[in-house]
Protein backbone atom coordinates (compact mmCIF):
# COMPACT_ATOMS: atom_id res chain seq x y z
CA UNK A 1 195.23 152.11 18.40
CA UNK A 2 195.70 150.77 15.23
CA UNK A 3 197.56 151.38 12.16
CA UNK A 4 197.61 155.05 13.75
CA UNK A 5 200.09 155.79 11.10
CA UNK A 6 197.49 155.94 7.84
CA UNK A 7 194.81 157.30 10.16
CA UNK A 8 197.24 160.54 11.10
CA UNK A 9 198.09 160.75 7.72
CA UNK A 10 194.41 160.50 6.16
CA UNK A 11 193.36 162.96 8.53
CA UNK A 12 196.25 165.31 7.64
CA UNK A 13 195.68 164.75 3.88
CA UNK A 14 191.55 165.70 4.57
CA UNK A 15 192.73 169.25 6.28
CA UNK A 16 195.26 169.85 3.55
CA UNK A 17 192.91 169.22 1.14
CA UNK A 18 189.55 171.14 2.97
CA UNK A 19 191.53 174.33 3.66
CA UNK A 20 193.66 174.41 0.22
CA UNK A 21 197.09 174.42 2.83
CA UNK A 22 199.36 172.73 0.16
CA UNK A 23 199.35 172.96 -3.53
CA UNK A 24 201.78 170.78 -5.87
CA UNK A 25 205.46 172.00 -6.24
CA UNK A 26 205.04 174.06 -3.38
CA UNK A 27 207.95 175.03 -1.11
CA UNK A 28 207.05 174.55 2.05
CA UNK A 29 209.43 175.21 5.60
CA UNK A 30 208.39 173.05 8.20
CA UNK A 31 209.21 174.95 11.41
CA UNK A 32 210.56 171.74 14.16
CA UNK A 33 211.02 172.48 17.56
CA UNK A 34 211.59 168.69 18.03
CA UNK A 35 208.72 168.24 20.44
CA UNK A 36 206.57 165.43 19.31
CA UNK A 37 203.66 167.57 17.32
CA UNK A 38 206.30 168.92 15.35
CA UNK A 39 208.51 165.73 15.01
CA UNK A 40 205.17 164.39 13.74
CA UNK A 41 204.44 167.20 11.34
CA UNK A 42 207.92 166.70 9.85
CA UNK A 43 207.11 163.04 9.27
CA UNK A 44 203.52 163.24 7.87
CA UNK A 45 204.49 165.76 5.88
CA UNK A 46 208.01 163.90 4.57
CA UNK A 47 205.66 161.04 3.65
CA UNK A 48 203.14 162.39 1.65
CA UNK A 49 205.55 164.89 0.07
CA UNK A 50 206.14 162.28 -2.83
CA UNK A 51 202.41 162.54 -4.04
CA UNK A 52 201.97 165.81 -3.26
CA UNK A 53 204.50 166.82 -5.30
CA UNK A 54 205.69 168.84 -2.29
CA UNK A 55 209.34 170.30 -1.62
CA UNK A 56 210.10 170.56 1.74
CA UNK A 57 212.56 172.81 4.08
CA UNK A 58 212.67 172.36 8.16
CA UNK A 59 213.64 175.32 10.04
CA UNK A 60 214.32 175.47 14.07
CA UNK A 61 215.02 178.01 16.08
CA UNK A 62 217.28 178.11 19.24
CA UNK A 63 216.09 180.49 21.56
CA UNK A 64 219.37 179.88 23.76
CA UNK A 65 217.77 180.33 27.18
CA UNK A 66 217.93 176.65 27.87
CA UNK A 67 221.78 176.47 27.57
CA UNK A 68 222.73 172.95 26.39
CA UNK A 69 219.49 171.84 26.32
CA UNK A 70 218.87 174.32 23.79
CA UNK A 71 221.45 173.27 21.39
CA UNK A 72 220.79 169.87 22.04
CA UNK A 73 217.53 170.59 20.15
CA UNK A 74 218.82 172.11 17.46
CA UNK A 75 221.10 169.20 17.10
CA UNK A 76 218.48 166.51 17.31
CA UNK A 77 216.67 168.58 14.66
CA UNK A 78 219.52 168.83 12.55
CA UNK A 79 219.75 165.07 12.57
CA UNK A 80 216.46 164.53 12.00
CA UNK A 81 216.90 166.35 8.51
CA UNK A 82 219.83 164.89 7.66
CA UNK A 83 218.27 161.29 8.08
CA UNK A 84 215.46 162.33 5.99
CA UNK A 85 217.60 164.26 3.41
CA UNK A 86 216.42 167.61 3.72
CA UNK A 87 217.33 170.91 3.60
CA UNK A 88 217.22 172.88 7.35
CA UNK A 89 218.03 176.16 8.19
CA UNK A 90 218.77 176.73 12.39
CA UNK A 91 218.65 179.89 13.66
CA UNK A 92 220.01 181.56 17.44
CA UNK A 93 219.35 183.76 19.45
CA UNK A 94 222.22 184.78 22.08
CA UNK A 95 221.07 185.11 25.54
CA UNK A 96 221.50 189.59 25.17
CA UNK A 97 218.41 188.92 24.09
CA UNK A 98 216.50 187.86 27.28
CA UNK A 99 219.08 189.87 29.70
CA UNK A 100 217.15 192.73 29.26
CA UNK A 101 214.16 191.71 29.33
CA UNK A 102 212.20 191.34 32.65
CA UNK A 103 208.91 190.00 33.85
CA UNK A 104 207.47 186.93 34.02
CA UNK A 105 208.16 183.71 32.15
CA UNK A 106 204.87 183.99 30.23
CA UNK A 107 205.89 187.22 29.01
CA UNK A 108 209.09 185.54 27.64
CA UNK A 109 207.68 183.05 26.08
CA UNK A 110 205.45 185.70 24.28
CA UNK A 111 208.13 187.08 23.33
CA UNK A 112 209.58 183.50 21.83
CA UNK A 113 206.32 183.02 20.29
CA UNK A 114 207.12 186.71 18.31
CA UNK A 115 210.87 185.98 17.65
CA UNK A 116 210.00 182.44 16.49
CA UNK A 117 207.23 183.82 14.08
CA UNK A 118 209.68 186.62 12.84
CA UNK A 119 212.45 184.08 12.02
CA UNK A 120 210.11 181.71 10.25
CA UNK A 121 208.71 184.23 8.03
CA UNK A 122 212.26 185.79 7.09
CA UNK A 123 213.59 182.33 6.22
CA UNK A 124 210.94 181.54 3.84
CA UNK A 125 211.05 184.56 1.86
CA UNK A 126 214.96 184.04 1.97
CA UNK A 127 214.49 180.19 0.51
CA UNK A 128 211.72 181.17 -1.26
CA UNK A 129 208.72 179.05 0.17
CA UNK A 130 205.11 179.49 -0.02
CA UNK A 131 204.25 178.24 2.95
CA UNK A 132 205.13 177.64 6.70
CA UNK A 133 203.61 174.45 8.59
CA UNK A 134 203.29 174.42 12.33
CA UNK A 135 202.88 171.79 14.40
CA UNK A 136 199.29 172.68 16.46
CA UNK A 137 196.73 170.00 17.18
CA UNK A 138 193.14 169.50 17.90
CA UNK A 139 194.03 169.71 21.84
CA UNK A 140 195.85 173.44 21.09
CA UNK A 141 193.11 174.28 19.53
CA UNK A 142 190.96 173.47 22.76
CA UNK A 143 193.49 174.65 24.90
CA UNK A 144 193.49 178.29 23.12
CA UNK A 145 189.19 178.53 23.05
CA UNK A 146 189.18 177.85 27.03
CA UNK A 147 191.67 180.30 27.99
CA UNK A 148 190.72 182.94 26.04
CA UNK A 149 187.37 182.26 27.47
CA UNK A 150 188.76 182.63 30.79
CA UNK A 151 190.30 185.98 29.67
CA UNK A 152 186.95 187.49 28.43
CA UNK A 153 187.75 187.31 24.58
CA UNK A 154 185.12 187.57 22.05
CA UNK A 155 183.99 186.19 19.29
CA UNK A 156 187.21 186.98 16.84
CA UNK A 157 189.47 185.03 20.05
CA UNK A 158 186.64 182.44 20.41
CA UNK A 159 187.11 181.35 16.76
CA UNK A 160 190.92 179.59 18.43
CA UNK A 161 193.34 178.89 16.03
CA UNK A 162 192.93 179.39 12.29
CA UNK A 163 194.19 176.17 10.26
CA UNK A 164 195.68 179.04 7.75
CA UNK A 165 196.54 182.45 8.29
CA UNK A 166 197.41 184.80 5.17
CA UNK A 167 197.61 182.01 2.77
CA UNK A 168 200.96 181.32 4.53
CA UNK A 169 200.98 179.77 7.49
CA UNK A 170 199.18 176.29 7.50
CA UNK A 171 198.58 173.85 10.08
CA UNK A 172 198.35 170.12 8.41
CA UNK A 173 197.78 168.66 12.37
CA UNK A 174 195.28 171.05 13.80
CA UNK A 175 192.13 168.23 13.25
CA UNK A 176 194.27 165.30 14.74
CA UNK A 177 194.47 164.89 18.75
CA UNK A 178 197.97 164.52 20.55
CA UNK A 179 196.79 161.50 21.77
CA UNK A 180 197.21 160.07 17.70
CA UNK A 181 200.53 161.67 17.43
CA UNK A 182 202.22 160.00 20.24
CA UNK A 183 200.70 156.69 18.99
CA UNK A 184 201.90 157.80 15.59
CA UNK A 185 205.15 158.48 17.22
CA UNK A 186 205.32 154.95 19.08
CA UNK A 187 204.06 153.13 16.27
CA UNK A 188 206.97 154.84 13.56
CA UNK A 189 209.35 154.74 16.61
CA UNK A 190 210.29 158.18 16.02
CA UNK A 191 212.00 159.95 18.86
CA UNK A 192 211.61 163.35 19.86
CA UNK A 193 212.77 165.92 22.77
CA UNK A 194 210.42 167.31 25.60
CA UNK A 195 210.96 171.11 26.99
CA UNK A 196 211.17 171.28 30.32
CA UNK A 197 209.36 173.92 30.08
CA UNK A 198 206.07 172.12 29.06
CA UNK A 199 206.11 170.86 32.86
CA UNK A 200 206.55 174.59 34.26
CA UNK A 201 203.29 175.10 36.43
CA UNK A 202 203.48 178.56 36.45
CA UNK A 203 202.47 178.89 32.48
CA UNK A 204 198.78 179.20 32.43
CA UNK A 205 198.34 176.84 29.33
CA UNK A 206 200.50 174.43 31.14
CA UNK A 207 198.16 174.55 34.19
CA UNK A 208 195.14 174.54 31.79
CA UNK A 209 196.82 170.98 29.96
CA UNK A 210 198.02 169.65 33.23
CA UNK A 211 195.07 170.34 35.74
CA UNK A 212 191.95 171.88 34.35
CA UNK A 213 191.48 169.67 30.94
CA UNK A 214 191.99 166.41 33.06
CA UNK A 215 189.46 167.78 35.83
CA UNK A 216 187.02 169.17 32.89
CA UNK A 217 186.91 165.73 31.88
CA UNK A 218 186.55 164.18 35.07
CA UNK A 219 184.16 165.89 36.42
CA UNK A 220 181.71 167.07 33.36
CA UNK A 221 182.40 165.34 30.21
CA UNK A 222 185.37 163.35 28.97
CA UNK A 223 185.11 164.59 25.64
CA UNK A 224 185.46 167.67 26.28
CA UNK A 225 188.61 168.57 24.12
CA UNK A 226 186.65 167.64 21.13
CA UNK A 227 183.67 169.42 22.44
CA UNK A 228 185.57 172.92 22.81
CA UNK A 229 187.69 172.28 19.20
CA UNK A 230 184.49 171.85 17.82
CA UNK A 231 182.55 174.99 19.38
CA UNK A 232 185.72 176.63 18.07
CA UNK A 233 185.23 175.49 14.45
CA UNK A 234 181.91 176.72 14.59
CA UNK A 235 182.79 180.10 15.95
CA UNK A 236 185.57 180.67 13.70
CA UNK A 237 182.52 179.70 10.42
CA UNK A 238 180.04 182.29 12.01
CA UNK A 239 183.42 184.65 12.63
CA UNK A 240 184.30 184.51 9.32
CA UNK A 241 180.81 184.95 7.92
CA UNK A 242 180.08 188.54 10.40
CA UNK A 243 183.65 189.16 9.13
CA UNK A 244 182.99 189.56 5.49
CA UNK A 245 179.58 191.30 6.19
CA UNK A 246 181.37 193.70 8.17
CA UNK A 247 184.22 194.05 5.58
CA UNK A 248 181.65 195.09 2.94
CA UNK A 249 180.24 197.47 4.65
CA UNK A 250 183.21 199.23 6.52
CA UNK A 251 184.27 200.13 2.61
CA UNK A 252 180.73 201.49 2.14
CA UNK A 253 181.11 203.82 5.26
CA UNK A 254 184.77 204.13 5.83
CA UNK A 255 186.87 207.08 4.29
CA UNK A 256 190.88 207.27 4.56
CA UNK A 257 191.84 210.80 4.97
CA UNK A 258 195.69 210.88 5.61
CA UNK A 259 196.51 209.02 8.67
CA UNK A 260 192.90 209.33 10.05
CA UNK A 261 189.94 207.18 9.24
CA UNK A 262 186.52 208.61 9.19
CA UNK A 263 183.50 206.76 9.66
CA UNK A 264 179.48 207.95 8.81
CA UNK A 265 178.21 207.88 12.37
CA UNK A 266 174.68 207.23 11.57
CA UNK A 267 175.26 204.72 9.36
CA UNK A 268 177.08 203.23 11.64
CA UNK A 269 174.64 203.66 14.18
CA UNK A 270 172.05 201.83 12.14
CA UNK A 271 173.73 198.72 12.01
CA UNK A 272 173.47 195.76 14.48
CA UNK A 273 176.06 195.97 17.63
CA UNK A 274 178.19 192.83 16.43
CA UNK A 275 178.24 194.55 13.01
CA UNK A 276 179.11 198.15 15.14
CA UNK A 277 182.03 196.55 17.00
CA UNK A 278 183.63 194.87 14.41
CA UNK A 279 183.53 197.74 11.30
CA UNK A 280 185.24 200.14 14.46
CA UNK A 281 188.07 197.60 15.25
CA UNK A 282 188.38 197.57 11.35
CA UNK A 283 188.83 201.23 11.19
CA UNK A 284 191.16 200.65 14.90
CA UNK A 285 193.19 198.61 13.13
CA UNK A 286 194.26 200.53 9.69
CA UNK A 287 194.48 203.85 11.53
CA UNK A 288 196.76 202.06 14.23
CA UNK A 289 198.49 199.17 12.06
CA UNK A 290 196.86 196.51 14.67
CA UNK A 291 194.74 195.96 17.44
CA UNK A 292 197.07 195.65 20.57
CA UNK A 293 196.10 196.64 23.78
CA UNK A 294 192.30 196.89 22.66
CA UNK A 295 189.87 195.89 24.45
CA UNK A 296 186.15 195.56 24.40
CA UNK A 297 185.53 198.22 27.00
CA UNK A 298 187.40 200.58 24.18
CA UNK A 299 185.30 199.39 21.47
CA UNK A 300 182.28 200.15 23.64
CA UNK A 301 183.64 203.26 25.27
CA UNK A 302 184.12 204.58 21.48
CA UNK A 303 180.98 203.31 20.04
CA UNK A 304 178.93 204.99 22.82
CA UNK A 305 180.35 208.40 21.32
CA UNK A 306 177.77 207.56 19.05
CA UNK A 307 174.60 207.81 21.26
CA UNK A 308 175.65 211.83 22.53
CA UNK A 309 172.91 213.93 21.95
CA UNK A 310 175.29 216.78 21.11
CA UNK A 311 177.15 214.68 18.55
CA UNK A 312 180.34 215.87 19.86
CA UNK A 313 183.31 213.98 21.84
CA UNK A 314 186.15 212.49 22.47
CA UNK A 315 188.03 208.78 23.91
CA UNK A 316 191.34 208.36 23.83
CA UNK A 317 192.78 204.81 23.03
CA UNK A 318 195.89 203.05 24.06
CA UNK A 319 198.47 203.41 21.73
CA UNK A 320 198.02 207.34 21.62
CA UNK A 321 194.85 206.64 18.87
CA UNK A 322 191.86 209.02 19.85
CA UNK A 323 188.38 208.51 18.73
CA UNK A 324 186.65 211.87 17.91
CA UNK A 325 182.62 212.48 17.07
CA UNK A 326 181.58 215.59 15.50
CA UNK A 327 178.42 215.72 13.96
CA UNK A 328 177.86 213.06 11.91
CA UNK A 329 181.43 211.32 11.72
CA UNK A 330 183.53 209.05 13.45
CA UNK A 331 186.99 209.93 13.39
CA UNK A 332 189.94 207.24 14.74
CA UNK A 333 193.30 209.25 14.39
CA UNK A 334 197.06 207.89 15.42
CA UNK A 335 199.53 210.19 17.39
CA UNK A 336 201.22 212.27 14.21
CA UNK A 337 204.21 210.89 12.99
CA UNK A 338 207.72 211.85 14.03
CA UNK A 339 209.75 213.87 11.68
CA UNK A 340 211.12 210.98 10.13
CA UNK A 341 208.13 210.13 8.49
CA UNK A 342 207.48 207.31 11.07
CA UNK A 343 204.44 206.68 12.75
CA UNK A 344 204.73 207.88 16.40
CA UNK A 345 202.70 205.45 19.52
CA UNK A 346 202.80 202.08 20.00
CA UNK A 347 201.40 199.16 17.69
CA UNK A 348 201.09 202.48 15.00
CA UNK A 349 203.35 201.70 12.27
CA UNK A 350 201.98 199.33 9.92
CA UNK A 351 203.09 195.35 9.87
CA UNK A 352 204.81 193.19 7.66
CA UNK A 353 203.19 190.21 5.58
CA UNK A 354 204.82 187.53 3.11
CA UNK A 355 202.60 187.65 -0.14
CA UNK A 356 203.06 183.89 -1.96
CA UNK A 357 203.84 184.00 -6.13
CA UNK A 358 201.47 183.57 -7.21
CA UNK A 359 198.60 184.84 -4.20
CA UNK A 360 197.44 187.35 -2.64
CA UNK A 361 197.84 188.87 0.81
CA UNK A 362 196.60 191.18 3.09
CA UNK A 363 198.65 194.38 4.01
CA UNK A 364 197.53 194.20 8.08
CA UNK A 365 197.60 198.70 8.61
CA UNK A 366 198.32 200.22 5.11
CA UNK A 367 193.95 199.63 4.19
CA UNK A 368 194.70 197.67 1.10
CA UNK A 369 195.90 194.61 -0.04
CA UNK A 370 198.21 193.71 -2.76
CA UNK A 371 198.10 190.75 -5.95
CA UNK A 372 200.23 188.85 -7.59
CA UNK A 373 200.19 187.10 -10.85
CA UNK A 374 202.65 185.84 -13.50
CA UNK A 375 201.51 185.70 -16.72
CA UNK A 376 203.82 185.04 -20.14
CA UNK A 377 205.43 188.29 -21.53
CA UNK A 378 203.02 188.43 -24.89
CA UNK A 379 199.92 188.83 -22.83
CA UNK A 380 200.44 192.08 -21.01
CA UNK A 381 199.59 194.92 -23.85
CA UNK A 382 200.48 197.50 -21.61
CA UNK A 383 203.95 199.92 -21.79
CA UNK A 384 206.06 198.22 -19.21
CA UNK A 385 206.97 201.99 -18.40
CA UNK A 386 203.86 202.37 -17.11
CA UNK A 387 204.37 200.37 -14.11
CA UNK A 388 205.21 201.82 -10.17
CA UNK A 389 201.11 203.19 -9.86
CA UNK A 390 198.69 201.08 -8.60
CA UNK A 391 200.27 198.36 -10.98
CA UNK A 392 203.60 196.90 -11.39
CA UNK A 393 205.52 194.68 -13.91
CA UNK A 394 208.38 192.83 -13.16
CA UNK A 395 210.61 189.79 -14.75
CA UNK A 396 208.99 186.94 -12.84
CA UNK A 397 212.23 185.01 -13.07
CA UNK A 398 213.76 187.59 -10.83
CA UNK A 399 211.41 187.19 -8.09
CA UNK A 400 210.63 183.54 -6.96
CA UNK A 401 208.71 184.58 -3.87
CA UNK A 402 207.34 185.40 -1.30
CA UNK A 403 207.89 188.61 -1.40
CA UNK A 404 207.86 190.72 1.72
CA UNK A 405 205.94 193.80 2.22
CA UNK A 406 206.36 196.40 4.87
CA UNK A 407 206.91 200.18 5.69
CA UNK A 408 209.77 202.07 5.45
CA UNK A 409 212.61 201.58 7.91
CA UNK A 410 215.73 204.23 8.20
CA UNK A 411 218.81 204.03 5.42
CA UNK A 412 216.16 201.61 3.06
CA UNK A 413 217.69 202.31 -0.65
CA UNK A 414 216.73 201.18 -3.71
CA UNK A 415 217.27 201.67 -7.91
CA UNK A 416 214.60 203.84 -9.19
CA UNK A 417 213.78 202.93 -13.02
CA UNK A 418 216.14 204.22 -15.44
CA UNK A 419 218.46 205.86 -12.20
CA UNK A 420 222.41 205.39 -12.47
CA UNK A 421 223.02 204.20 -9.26
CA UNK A 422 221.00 203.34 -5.24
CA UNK A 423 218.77 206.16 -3.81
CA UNK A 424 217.67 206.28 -0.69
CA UNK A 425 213.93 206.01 -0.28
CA UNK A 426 213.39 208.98 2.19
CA UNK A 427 214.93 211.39 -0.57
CA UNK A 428 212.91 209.72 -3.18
CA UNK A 429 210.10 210.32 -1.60
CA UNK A 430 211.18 213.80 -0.34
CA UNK A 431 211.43 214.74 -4.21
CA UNK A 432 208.47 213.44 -4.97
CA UNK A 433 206.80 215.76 -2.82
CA UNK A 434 205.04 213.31 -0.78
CA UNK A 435 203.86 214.29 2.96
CA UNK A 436 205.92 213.49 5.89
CA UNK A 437 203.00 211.71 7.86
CA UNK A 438 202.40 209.64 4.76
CA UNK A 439 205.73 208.38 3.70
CA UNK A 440 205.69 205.97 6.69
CA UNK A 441 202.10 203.96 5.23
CA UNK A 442 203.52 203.39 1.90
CA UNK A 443 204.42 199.93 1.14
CA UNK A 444 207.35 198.59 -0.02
CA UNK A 445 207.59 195.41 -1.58
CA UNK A 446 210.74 193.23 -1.51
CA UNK A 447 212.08 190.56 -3.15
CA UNK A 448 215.31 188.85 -0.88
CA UNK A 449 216.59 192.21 0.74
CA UNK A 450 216.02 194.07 -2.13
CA UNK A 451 213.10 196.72 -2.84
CA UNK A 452 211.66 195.75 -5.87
CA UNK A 453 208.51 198.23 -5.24
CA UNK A 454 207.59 201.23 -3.76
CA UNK A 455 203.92 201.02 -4.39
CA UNK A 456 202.46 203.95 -5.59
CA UNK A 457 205.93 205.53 -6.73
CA UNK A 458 208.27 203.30 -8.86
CA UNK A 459 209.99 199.92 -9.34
CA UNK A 460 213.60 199.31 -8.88
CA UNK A 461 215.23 199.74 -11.96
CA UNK A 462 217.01 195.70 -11.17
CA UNK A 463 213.75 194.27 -11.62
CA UNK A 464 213.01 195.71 -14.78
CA UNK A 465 211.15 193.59 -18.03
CA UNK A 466 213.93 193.80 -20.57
CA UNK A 467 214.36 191.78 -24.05
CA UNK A 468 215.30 188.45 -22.46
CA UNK A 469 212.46 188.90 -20.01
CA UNK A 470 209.82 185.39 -20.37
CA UNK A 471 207.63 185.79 -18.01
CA UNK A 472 205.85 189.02 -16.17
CA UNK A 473 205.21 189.16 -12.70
CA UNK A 474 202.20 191.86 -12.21
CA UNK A 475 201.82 192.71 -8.78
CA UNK A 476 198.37 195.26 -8.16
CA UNK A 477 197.44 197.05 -5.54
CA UNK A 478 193.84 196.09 -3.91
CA UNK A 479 191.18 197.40 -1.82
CA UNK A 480 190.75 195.29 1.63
């Protein structure tokens, strides 16, 4: 293969481009395990960072299981950086953290996959990137549609890997095939570590790479890596598409009423069955916070509330959620909160999500998004005092980005505007009268470790526009 090194980088520059992954002046962390796909991300990305105007960061994590191995990795990564004159931030984890738990080595490396994701999305919003690049291929993508085929997933699981996710995570490789990065790697003689893990039989992926892929295309087609990644590109179009549809009309039909969500049950009803499933795991998923531990036989088991000639009864969920019909209405309900004013049940309390400056995000569990913009200080006409409703304004310069957003967690304090000194936000909130099964779904929106929002309520007084302020950061609150 020749001059594999412009062809990996053309074809990385094509996927940026399509999927508007990378803007100009962008901070972007590169998470590097030091495998090759990653070793190659850091490279392609390193090289066309010049034109892209493109400021990079790598990050690693050590998940310490490995022993020496595992810090060998970090090392090599470190390196790597060095050479290329770049900023990296390596994180551990000690091994307390896999002591207790048991199971098999799939479930750990869930668990990895969680930790990793966790650690990469706090270090960005503590350097203050935009964006996080992994290192996933075409063959991944493959890989991901076949299994989850194997598992029974629908459509939503079909669709494989997205190239971005939120507007934050991006994957530059995730149209080129392994087989081009380790002739990319050979050809820029770059070297790169291998996890002995990646040879463990008893991961199902790794059984799937190792044995079924190479008898796939033995037997039936030897193209058939591109022929899944494709079937997944078109699932993930046609996902996308019933998505929205389904999006627009769950707001039509969908009602919030404290920590319950009601649907219209004959409007419902009326729709087409791929419409009906996905508007109920919509309404699943913001009375829950997410969709673990659902399945399609509960979709179906709740949707067929909807064909009971009394109009009356009752499914209860995983999670402690319960799906009620009486009369005319669909009601999806979470276990009620504890007296903390945190969601009880598993998978119930809402999630956290990285919101880029400027961007906008979605708030996966609280039903609503949020925007941000930064506009110079002369054009906002409204009293600054105004702000901590559905609308906030904030000195921009205060608040790179990305900012975090996420519920309330025990001892959280902040500076409400104009207060002498910290609060806590459970006696804020206590004082403002607000409901104890409620003060667990409002937002809070940080900038660093600091609360620079409690949506609904009031910014911190830190934040503040003030006579030296330039420019405004406006951050609004918006329907999903």
């Amino acid at each position: 293969m020749k001059n594999v090194t412009s062809t990996v980088e053309r074809q990385a520059r094509r996927t940026i481009t399509r999927y508007d992954m990378l803007r100009p002046r962008e901070r972007v962390l590169v998470a590097v395990s030091g495998g090759p796909d990653s070793t190659a991300l850091l490279s392609v990305l390193h090289r066309l960072a010049p034109e892209m105007r493109l400021d990079l960061h790598v990050a690693h994590l050590d998940h310490g299981w490995r022993g020496r191995a595992s810090a060998r990795d970090a090392e090599f990564v470190r390196r790597m950086a060095t050479r290329m004159r770049l900023p990296v931030t390596v994180g551990h984890l000690g091994p307390r953290v896999w002591q207790t738990r048991e199971g098999r080595q799939s479930s750990r490396e869930a668990r990895a996959r969680e930790l990793r994701q966790r650690f990469l999305l706090e270090t960005a919003r503590e350097i203050g990137a935009q964006k996080v690049a992994l290192g996933h291929t075409r063959d991944d993508q493959a890989e991901s549609l076949l299994l989850r085929l194997l598992r029974g997933s629908g459509p939503r699981g079909l669709a494989g890997t997205y190239p971005v996710v939120d507007g934050v995570i991006v994957r530059p490789l995730i149209d080129v095939r392994r087989r081009e990065i380790m002739a990319y790697l050979r050809e820029r003689r770059l070297s790169y570590r291998m996890d002995a893990t990646n040879r463990d039989m008893t991961l199902t992926r790794n059984r799937a790479r190792r044995r079924l892929i190479p008898f796939l295309e033995r037997e039936f087609n030897p193209n058939v890596v591109e022929a899944l990644a494709h079937a997944a590109d078109l699932l993930r179009d046609e996902d996308g598409f019933l998505g929205e549809l389904a999006a627009n009309k769950y707001r039509e039909i969908a009602t919030r009423r404290g920590e319950s969500v009601v649907l219209e049950g004959r409007a419902l009803q009326e729709l087409p069955v791929p419409i009906r499933r996905r508007i109920l795991r919509l309404a699943l998923a913001e009375a829950r916070g997410d969709l673990r531990r659902i399945a399609l036989e509960h979709v179906e088991r709740s949707l067929s509330l909807l064909d009971e000639r009394r109009r009356r009864g009752h499914v209860s969920l995983p999670g402690g959620t319960a799906v009620d019909m009486q009369g005319d209405t669909l009601r999806i309900a979470r276990r009620p909160a504890d007296g903390d004013g945190t969601p009880a049940g598993e998978g119930a309390v809402p999630r956290e999500a990285l919101c880029p400056v400027p961007g906008e995000v979605v708030l996966p569990g609280f039903g609503l998004g949020l925007k941000a913009s930064v506009v110079p200080r002369e054009q906002v006409k409204e009293d600054f005092r105004t702000a901590g409703r559905a609308r906030a304004y904030l000195d921009a310069d205060l608040m790179p980005g990305p900012l975090l957003i996420r519920p309330r967690r025990p001892g959280d304090r902040f500076v409400p505007l104009g207060s002498p000194g910290t609060r806590k936000v459970k006696a804020f909130l206590i004082d403002r009268k607000v409901p104890v099964d409620e003060r667990g779904r409002i937002p809070l929106v940080l900038s660093g470790d600091r609360i620079a929002w409690v949506m609904d309520h009031e910014i911190d007084d830190r934040f503040k526009i003030t006579e030296t302020t330039r420019r405004v950061l406006v951050l609004e609150k918006t329907s999903r």
